[in-house]
N, C-alpha and C. Protein backbone atom coordinates (compact mmCIF):
# COMPACT_ATOMS: atom_id res chain seq x y z
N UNK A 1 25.21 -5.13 -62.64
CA UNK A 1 26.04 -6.33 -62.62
C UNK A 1 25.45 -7.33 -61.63
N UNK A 2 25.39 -8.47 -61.73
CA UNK A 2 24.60 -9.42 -61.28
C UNK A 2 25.48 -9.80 -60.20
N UNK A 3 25.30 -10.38 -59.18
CA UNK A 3 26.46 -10.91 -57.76
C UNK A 3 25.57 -12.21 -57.76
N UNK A 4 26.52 -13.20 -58.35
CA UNK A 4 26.09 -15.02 -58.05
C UNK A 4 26.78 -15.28 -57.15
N UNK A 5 26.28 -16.45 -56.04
CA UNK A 5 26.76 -17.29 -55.15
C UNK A 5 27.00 -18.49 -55.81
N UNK A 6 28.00 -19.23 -55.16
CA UNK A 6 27.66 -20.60 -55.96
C UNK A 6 28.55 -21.51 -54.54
N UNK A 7 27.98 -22.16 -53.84
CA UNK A 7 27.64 -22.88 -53.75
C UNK A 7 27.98 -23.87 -53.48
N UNK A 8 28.89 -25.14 -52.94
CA UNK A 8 28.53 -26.58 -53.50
C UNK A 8 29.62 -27.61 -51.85
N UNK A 9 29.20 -28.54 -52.73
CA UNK A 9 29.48 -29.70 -51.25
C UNK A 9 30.13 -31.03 -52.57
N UNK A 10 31.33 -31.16 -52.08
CA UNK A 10 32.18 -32.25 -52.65
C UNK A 10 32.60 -32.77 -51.55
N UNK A 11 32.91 -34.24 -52.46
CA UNK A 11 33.70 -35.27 -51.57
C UNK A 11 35.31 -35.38 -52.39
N UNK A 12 35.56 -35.19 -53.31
CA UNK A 12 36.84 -35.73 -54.15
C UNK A 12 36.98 -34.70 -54.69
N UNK A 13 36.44 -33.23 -54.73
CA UNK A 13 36.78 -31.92 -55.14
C UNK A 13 36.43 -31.24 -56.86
N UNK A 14 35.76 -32.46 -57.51
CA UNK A 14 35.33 -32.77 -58.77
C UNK A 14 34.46 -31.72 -58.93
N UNK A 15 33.25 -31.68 -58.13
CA UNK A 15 32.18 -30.47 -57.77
C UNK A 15 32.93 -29.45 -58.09
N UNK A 16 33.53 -29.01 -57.35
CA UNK A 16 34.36 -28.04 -56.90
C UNK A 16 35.06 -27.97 -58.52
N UNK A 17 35.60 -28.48 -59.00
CA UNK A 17 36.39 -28.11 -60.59
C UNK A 17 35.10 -27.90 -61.73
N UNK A 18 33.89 -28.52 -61.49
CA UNK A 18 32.82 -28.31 -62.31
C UNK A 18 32.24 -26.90 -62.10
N UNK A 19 32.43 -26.19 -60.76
CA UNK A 19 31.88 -24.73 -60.28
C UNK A 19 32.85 -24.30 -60.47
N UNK A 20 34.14 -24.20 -60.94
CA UNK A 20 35.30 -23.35 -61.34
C UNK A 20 34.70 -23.36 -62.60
N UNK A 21 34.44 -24.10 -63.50
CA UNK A 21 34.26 -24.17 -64.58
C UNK A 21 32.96 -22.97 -65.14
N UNK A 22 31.79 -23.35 -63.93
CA UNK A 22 30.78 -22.50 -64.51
C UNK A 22 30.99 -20.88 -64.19
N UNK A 23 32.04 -21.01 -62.63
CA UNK A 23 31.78 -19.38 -62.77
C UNK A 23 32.79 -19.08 -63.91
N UNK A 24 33.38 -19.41 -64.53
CA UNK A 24 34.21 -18.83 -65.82
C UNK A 24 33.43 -18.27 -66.51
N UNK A 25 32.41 -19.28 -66.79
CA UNK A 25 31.27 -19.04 -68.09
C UNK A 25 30.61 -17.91 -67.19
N UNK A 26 30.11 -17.95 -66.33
CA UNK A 26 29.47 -16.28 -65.77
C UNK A 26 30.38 -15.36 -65.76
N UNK A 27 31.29 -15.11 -65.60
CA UNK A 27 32.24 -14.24 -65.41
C UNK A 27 32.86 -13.74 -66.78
N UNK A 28 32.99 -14.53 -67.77
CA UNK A 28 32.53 -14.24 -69.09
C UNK A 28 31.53 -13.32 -69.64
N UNK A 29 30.51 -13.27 -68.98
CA UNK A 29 29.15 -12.82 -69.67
C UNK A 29 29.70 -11.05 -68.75
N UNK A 30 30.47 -10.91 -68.13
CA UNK A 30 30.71 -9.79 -67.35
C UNK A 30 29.68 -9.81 -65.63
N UNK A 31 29.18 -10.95 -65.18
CA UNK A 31 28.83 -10.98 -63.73
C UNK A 31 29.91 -11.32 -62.95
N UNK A 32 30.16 -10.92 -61.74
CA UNK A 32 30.70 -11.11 -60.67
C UNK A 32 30.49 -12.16 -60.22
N UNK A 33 31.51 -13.44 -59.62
CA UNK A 33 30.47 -14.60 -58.80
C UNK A 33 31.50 -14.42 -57.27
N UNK A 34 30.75 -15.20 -56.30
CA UNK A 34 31.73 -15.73 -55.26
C UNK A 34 31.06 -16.92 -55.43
N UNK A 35 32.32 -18.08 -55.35
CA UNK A 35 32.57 -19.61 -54.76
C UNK A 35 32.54 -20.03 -53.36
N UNK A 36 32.09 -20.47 -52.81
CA UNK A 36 32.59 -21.01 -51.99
C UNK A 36 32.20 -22.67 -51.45
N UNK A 37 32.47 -23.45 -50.66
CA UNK A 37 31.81 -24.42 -50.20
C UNK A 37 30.24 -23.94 -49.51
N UNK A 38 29.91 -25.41 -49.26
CA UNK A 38 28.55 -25.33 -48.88
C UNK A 38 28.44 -24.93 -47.17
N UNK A 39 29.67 -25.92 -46.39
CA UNK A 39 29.78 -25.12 -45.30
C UNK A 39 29.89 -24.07 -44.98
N UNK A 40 30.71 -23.24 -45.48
CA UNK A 40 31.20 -21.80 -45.50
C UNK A 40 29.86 -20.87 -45.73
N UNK A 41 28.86 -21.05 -46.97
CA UNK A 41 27.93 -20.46 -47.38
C UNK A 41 27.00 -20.25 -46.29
N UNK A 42 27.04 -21.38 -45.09
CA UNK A 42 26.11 -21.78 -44.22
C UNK A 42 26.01 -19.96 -42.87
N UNK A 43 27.40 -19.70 -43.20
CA UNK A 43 27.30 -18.66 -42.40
C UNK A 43 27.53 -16.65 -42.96
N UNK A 44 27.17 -17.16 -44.55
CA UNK A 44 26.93 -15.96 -44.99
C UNK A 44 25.40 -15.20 -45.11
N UNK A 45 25.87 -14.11 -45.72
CA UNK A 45 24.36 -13.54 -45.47
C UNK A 45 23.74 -13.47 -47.20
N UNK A 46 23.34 -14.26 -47.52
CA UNK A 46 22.60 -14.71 -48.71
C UNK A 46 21.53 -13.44 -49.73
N UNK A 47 21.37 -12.72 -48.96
CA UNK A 47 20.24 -11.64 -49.30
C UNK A 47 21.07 -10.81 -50.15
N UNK A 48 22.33 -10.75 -49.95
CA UNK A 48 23.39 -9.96 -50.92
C UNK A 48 23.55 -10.26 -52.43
N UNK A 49 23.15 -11.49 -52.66
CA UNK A 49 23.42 -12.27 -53.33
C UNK A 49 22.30 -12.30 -54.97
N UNK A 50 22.21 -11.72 -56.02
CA UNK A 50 21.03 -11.82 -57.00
C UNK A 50 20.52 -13.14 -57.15
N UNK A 51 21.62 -14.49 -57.26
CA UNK A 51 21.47 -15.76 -58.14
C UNK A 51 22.13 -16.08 -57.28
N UNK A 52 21.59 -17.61 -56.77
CA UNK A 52 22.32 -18.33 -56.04
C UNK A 52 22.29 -19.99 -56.52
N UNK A 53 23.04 -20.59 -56.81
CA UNK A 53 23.62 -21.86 -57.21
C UNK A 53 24.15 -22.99 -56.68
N UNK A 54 23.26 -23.99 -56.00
CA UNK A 54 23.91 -24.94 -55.42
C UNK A 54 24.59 -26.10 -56.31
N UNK A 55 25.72 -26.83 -55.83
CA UNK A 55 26.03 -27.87 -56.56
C UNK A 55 26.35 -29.09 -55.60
N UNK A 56 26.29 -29.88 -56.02
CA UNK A 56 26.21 -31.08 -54.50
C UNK A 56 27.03 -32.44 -55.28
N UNK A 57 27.42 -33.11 -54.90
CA UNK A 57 28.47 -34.69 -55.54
C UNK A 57 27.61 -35.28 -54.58
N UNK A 58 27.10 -36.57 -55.18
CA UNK A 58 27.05 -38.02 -54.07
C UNK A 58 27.89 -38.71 -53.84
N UNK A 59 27.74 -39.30 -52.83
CA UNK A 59 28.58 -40.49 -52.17
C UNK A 59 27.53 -41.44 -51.58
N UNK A 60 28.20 -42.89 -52.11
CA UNK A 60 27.06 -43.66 -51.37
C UNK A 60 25.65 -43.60 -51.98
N UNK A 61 25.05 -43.15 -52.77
CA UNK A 61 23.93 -42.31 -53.11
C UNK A 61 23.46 -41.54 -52.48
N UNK A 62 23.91 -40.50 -51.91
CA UNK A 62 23.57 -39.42 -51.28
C UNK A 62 24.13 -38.30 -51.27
N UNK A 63 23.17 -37.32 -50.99
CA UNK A 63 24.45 -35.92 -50.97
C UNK A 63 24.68 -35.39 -49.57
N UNK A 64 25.67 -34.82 -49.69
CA UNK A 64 26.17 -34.55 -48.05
C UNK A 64 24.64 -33.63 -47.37
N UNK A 65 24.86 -34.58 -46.07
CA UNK A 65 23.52 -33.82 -45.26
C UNK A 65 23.60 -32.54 -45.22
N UNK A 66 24.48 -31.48 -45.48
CA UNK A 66 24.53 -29.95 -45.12
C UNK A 66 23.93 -29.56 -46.63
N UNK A 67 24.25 -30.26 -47.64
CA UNK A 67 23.03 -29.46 -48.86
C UNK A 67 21.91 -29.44 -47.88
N UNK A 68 21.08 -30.31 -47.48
CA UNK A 68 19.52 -30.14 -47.18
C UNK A 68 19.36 -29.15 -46.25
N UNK A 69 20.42 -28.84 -45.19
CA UNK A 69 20.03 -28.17 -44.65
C UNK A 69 20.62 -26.79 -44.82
N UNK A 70 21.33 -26.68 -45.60
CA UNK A 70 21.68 -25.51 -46.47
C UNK A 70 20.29 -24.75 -47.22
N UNK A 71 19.71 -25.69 -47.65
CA UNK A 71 18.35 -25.18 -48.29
C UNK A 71 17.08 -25.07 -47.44
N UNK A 72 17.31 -26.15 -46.29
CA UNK A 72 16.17 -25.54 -45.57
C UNK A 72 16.35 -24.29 -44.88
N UNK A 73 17.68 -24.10 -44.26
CA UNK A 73 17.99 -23.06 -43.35
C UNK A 73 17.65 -21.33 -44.59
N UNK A 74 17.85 -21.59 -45.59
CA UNK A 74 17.70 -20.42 -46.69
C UNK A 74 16.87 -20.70 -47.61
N UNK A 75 15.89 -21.59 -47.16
CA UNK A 75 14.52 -21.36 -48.41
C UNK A 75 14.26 -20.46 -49.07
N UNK A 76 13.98 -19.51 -47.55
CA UNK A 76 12.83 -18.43 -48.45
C UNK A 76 13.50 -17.39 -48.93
N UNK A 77 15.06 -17.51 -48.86
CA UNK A 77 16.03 -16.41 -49.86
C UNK A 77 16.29 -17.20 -51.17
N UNK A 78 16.63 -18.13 -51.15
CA UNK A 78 16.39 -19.15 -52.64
C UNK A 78 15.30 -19.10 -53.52
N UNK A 79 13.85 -18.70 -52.52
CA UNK A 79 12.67 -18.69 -53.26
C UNK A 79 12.48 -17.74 -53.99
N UNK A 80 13.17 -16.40 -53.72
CA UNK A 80 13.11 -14.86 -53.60
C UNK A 80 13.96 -14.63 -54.59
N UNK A 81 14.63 -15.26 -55.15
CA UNK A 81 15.55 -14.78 -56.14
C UNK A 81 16.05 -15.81 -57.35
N UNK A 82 16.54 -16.24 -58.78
CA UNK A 82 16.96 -16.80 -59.51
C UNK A 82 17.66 -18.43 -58.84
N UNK A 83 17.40 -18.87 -58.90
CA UNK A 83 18.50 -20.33 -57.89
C UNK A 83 18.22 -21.56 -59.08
N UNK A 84 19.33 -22.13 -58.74
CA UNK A 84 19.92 -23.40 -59.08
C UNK A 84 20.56 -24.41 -58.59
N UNK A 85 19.87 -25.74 -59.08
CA UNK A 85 20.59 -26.52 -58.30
C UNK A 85 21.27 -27.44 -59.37
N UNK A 86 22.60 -28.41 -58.88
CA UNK A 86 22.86 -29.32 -60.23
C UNK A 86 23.82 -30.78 -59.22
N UNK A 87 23.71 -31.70 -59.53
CA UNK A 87 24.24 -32.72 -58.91
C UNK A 87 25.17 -33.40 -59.67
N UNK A 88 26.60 -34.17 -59.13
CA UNK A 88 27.37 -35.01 -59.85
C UNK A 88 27.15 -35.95 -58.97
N UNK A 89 26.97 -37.14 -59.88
CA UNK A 89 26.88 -38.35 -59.48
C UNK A 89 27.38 -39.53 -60.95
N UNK A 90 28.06 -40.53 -60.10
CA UNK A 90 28.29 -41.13 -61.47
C UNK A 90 27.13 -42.40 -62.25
N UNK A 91 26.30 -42.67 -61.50
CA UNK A 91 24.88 -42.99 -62.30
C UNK A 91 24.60 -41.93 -63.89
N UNK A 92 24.99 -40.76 -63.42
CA UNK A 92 24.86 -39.74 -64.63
C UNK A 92 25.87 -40.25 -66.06
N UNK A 93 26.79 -41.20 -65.71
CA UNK A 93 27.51 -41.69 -67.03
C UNK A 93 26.48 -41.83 -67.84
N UNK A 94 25.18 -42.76 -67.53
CA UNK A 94 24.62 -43.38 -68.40
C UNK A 94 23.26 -42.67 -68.91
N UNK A 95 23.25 -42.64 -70.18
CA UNK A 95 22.52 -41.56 -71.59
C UNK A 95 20.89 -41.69 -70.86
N UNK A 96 20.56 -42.82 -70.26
CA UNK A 96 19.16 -42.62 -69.53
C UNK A 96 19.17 -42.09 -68.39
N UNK A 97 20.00 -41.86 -67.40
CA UNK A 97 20.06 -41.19 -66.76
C UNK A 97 20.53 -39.94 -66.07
N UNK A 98 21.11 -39.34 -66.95
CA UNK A 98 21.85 -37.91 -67.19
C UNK A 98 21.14 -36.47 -67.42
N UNK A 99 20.19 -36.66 -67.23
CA UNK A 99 19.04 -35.66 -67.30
C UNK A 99 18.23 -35.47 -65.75
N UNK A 100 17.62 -33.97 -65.41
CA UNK A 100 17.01 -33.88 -63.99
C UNK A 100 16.18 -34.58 -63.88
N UNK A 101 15.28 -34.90 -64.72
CA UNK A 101 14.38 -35.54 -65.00
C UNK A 101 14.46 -37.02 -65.05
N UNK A 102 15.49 -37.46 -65.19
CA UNK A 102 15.90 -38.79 -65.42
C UNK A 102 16.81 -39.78 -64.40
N UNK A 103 17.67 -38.94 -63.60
CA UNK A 103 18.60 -39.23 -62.42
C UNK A 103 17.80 -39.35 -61.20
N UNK A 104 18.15 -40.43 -60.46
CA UNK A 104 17.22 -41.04 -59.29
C UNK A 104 17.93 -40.04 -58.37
N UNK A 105 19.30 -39.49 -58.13
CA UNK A 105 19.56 -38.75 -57.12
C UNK A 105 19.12 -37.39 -57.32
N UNK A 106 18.61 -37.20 -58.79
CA UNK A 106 17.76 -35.39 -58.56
C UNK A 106 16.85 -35.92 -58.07
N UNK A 107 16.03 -36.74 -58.80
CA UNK A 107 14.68 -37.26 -57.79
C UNK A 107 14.14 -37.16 -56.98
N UNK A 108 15.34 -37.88 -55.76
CA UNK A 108 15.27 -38.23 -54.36
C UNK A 108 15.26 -36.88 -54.16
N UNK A 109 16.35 -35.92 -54.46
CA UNK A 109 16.49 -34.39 -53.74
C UNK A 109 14.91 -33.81 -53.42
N UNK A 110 14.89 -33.69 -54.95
CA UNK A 110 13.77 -32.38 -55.05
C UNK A 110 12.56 -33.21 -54.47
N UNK A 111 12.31 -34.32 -53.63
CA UNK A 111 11.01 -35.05 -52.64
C UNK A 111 12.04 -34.69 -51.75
N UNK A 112 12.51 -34.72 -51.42
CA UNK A 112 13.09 -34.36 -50.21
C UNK A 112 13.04 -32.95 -49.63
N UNK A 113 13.06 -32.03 -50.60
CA UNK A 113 13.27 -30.29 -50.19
C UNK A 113 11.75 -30.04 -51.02
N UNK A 114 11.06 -28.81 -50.66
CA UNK A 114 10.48 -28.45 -50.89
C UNK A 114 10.66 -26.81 -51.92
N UNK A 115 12.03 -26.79 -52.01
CA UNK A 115 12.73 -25.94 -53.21
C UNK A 115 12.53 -26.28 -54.27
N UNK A 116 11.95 -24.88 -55.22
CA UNK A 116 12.10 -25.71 -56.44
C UNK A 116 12.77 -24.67 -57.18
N UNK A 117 14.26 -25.12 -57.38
CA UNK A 117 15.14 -24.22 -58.15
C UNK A 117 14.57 -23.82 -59.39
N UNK A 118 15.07 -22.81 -60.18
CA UNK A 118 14.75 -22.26 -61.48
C UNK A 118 15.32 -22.93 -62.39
N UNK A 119 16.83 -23.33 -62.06
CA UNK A 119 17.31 -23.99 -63.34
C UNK A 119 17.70 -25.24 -62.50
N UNK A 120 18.04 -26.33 -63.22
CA UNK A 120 18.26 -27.79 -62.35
C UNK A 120 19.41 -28.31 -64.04
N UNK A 121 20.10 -29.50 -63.53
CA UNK A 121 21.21 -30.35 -63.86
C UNK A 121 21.66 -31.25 -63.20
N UNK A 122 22.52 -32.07 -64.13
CA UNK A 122 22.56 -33.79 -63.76
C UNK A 122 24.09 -33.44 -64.31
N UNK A 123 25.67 -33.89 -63.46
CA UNK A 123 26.42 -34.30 -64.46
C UNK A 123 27.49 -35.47 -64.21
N UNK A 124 27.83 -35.86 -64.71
CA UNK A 124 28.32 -36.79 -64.48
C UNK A 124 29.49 -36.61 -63.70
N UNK A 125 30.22 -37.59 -62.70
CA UNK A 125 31.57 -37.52 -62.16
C UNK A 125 32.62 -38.13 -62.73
N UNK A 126 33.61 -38.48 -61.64
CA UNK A 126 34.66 -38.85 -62.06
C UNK A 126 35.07 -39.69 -61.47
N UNK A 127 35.84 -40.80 -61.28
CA UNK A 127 36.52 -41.87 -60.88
C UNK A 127 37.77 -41.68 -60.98
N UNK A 128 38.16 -41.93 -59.60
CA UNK A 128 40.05 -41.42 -59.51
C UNK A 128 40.17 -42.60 -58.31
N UNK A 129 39.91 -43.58 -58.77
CA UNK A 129 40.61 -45.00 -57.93
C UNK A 129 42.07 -44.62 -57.25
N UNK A 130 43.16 -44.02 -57.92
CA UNK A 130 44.09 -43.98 -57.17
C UNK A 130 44.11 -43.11 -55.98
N UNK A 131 43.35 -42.21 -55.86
CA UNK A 131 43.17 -40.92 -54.78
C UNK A 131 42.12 -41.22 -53.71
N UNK A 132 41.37 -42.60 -53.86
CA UNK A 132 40.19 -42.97 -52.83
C UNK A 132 41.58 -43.62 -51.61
N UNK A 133 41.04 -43.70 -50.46
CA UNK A 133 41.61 -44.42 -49.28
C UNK A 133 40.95 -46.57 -49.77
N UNK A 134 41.91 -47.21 -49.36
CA UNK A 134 41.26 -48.35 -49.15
C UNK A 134 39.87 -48.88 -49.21
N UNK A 135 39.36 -48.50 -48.47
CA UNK A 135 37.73 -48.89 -48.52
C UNK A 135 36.96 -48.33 -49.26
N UNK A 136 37.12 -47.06 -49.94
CA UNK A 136 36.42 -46.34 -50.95
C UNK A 136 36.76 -46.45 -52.27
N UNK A 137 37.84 -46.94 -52.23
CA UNK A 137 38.12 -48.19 -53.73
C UNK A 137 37.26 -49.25 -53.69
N UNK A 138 37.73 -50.09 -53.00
CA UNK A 138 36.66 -51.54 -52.66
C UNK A 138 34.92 -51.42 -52.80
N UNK A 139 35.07 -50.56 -52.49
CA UNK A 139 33.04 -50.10 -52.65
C UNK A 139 32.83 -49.72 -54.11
N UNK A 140 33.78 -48.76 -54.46
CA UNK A 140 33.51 -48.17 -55.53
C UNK A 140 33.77 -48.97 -56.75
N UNK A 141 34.41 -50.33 -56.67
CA UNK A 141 34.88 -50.60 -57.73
C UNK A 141 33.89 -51.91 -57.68
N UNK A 142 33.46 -52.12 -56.48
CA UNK A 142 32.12 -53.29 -56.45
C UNK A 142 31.03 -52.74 -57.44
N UNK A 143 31.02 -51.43 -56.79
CA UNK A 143 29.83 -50.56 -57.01
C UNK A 143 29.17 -50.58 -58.75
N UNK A 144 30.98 -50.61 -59.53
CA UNK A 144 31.62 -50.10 -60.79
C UNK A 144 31.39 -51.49 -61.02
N UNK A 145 31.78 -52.58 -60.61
CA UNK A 145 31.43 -53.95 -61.48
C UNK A 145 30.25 -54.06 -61.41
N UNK A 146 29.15 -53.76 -60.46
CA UNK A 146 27.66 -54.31 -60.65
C UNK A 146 27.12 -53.51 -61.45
N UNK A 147 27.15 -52.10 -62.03
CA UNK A 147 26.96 -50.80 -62.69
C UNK A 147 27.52 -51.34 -64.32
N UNK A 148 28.53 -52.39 -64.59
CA UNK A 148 29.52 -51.95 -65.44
C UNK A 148 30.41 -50.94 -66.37
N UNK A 149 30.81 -50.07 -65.20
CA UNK A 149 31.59 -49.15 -65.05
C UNK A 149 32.90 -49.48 -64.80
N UNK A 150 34.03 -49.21 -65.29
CA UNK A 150 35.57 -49.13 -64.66
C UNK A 150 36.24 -49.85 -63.47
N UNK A 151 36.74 -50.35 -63.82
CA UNK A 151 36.87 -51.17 -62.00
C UNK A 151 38.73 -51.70 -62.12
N UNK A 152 39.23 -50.63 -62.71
CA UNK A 152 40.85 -50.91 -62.99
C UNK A 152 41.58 -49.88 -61.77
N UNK A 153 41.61 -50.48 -60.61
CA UNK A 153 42.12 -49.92 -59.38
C UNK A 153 43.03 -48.58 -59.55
N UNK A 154 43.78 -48.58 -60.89
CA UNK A 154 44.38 -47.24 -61.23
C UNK A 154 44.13 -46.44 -62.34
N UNK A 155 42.42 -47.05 -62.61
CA UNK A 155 42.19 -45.95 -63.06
C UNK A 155 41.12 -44.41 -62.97
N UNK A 156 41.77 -43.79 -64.11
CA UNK A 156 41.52 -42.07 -63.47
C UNK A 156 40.31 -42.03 -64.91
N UNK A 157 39.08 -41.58 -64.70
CA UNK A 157 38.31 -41.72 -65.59
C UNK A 157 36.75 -40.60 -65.52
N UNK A 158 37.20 -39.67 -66.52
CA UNK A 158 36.20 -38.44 -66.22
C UNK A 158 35.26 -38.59 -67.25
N UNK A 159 33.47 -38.75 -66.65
CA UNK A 159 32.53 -39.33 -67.18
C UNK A 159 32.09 -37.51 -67.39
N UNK A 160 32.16 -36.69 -67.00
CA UNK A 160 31.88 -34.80 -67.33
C UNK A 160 32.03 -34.84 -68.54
N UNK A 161 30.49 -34.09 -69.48
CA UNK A 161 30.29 -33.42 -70.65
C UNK A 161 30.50 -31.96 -69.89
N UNK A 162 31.71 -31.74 -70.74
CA UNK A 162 32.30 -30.27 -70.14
C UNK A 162 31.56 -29.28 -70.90
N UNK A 163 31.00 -29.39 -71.92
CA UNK A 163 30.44 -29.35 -72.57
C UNK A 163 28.87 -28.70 -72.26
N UNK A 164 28.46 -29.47 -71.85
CA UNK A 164 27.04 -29.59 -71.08
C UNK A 164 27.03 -28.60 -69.69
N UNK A 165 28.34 -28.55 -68.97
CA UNK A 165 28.66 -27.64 -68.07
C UNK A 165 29.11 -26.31 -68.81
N UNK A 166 29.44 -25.83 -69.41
CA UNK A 166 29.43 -25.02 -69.81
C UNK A 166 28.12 -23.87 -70.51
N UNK A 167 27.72 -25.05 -71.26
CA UNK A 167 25.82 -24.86 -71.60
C UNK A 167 25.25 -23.72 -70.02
N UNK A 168 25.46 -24.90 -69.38
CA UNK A 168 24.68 -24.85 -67.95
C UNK A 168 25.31 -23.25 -67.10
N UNK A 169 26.38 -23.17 -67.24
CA UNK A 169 26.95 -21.59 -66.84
C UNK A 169 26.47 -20.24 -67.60
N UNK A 170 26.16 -20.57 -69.15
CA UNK A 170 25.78 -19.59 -69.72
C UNK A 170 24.60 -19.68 -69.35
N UNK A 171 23.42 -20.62 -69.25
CA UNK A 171 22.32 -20.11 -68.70
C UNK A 171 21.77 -19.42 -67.47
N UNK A 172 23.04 -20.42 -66.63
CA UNK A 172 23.03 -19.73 -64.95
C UNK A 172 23.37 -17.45 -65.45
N UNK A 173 24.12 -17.23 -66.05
CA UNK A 173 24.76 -16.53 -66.36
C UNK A 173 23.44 -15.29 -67.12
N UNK A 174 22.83 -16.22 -67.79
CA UNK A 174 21.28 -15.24 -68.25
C UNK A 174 19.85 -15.51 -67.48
N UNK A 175 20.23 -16.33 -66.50
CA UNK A 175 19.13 -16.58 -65.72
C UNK A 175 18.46 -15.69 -65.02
């Protein structure tokens, strides 16, 4: 029986419902997973672990500084075994850029780390204008008019091919 980690660093908890989603699909196939955040992971012991799975959300265009050093601090157990990485960002709405290959924030990552996961993914987020604080509306909905994306202060709008996440669990799952 396989023991997956998974992984991940959210800002709006979206991540976090996309890795509920995949360990289903592993847990399906009959593997065991543990969840957890990316902080938390920071102080486990990784070697336990067959497959390990990061997942990361941007903000700002970026992903929270503890992915990078999540991966530097555990390279060479990431290197050593099955790993994955997958990012939500909402640049991923759009059909040219929704692919690892194609998204400027996988991009930036993988020049940035010297990891090179086994399996990789792009998926899209979500927009929940009513649940941002003040100023993270105002950015986001600037952000959303120069993008032309959504910019209706109440609205709730999920750009996720659940679909495509699911894909992505069964492979994590035979990886």
């Amino acid at each position: 029986m396989a023991n997956l980690l998974i992984a991940y660093s959210t800002t709006d908890n979206h991540t976090q419902t996309i890795c509920e989603r995949i360990r289903r699909m592993v847990e399906e196939q009959g593997q065991s997973v543990v969840m957890t955040t990316i902080n938390d992971a920071m102080e486990m012991n990784l070697e336990s672990f067959n497959k390990i799975v990061i997942g990361a959300s941007i903000r700002y265009g970026k992903h929270h500084p503890q992915v990078h050093e999540f991966v530097r601090k555990n390279q060479r157990c990431l290197e050593s075994r099955p790993s994955a990485f997958f990012s939500v960002n909402l640049v991923a709405r759009k059909p040219d850029k929704n692919d690892p290959e194609t998204n400027p924030y996988m991009q930036k990552f993988l020049q940035q780390v010297s990891w090179q996961p086994r399996m990789l993914a792009v998926f899209a987020g979500k927009i929940n204008y009513p649940k941002y604080n003040f100023w993270d509306r105002l950015i986001i909905r600037l952000i959303m008019w120069m993008t032309k994306g959504p910019t209706d202060p109440k609205a709730i709008v999920d750009f996720t091919d659940w679909h495509k996440v699911e894909e992505f669990g069964r492979q994590v799952a035979a990886m």
